[in-house]
Protein backbone atom coordinates (compact mmCIF):
# COMPACT_ATOMS: atom_id res chain seq x y z
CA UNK A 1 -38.95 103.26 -171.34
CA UNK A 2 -38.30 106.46 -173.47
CA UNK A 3 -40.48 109.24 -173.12
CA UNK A 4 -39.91 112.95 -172.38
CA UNK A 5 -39.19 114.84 -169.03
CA UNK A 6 -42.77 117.27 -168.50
CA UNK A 7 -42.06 117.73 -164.98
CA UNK A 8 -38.60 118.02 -162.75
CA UNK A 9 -39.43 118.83 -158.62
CA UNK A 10 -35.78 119.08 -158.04
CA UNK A 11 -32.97 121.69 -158.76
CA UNK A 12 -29.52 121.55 -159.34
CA UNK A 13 -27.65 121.21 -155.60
CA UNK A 14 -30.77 120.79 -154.17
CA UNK A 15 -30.64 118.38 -151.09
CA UNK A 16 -33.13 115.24 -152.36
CA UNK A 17 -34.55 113.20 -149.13
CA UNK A 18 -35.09 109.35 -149.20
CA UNK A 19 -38.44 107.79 -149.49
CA UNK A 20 -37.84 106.07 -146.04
CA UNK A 21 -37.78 109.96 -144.81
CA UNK A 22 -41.88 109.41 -144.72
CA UNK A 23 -42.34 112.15 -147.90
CA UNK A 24 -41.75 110.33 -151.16
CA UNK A 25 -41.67 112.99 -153.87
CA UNK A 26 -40.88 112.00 -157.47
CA UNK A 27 -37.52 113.77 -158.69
CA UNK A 28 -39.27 114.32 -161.94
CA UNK A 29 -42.01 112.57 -164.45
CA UNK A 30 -41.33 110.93 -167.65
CA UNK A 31 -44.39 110.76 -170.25
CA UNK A 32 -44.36 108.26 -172.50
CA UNK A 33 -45.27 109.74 -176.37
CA UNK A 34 -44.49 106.70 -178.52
CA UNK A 35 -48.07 104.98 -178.13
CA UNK A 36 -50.90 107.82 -177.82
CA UNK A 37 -53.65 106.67 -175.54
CA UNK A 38 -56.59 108.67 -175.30
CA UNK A 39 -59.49 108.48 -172.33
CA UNK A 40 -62.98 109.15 -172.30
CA UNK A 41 -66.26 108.57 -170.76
CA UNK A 42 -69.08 107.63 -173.12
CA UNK A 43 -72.59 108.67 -172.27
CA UNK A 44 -75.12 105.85 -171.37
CA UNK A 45 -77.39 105.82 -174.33
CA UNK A 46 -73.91 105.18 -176.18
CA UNK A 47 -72.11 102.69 -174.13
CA UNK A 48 -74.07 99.85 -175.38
CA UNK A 49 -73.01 99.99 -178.99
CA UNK A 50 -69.31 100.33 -178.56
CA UNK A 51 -66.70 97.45 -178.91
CA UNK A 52 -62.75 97.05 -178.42
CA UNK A 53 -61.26 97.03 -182.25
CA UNK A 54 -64.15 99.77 -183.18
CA UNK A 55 -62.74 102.12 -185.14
CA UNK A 56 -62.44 106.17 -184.06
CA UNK A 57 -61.50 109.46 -185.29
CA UNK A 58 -59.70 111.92 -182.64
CA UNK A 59 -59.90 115.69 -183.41
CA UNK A 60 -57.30 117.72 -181.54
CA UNK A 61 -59.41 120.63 -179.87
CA UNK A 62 -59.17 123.63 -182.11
CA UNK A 63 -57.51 122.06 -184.16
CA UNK A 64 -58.06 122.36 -188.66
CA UNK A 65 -55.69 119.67 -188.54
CA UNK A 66 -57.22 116.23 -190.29
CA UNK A 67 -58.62 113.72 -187.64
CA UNK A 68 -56.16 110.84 -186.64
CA UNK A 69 -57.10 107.04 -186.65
CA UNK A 70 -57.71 104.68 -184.01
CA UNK A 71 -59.20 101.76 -181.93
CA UNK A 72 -61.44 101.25 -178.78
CA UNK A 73 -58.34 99.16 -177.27
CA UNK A 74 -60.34 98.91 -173.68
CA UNK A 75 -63.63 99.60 -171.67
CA UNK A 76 -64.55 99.80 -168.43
CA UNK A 77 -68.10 97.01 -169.29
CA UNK A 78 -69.62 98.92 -166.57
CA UNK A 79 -71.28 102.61 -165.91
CA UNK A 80 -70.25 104.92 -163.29
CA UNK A 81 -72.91 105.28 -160.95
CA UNK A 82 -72.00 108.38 -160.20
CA UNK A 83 -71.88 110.29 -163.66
CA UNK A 84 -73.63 107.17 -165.73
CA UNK A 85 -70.84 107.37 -168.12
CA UNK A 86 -68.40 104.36 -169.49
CA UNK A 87 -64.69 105.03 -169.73
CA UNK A 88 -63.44 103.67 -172.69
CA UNK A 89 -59.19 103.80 -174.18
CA UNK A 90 -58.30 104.32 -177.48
CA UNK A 91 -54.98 103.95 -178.87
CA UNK A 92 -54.11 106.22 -181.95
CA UNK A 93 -53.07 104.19 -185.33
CA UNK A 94 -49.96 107.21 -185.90
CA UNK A 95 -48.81 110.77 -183.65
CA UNK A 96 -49.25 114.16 -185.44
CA UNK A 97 -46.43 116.34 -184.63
CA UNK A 98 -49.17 119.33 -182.61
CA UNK A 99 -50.33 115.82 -180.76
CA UNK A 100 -49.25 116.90 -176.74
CA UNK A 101 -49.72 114.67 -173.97
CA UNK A 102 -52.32 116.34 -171.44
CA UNK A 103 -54.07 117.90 -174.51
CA UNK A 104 -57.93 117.86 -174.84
CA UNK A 105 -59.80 116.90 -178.03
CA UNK A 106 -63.28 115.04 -179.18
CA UNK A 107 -63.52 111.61 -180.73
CA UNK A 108 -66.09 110.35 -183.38
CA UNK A 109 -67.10 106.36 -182.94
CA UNK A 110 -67.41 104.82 -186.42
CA UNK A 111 -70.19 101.94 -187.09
CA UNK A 112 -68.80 98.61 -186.01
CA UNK A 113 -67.70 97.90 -189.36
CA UNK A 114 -66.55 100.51 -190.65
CA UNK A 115 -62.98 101.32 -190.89
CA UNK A 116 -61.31 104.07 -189.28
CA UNK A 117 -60.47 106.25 -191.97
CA UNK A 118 -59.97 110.72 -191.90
């Protein structure tokens, strides 16, 4: 799939060992940036009132820029036991050019019926 080169673990001339050599490296890593997928863990007091197609607003941290539409595409239906938190994925309606794999921002849950709107 097409997607952008963040990380190469090899240089030019540089000897690259099989996999059957018992230490498997990846050459390099390919993110893909053509659907934005963002992951996070919802508190337990909220977990109960979220559901796949909700709408969601993602703010890029720092960020003036206007919040970007999406959907609750997937959730875990369960809590951690460890942090009592449900992860949920949402998938971003459109990129924004400052929009980075890696990067860190907040998300608002709209009402159930509500659409997702900035």
């Amino acid at each position: 799939y097409e997607g952008i080169i963040v990380r190469r673990r090899g240089d030019t001339g540089a000897f690259v060992q099989s996999a059957a050599s018992g230490k498997p490296e990846p050459l390099f890593t390919v993110a893909r940036v053509d659907k934005l997928r963002i992951v996070s863990d919802l508190p337990e007091a909220e977990a109960g009132f979220v559901m796949v197609g909700q709408g969601v607003l993602f703010q890029i941290g720092g960020s003036r820029a206007q919040p970007l539409p999406g959907k609750v595409a997937r959730l875990a239906g369960a809590l951690d036991a460890a942090t009592r938190t449900m992860r949920i994925e949402v998938e971003l309606d459109k990129s924004s050019p400052g929009l980075r794999p890696g990067m860190f921002g907040s998300i608002s849950i709209l009402e159930a019926n509500s659409p997702a709107k900035p």
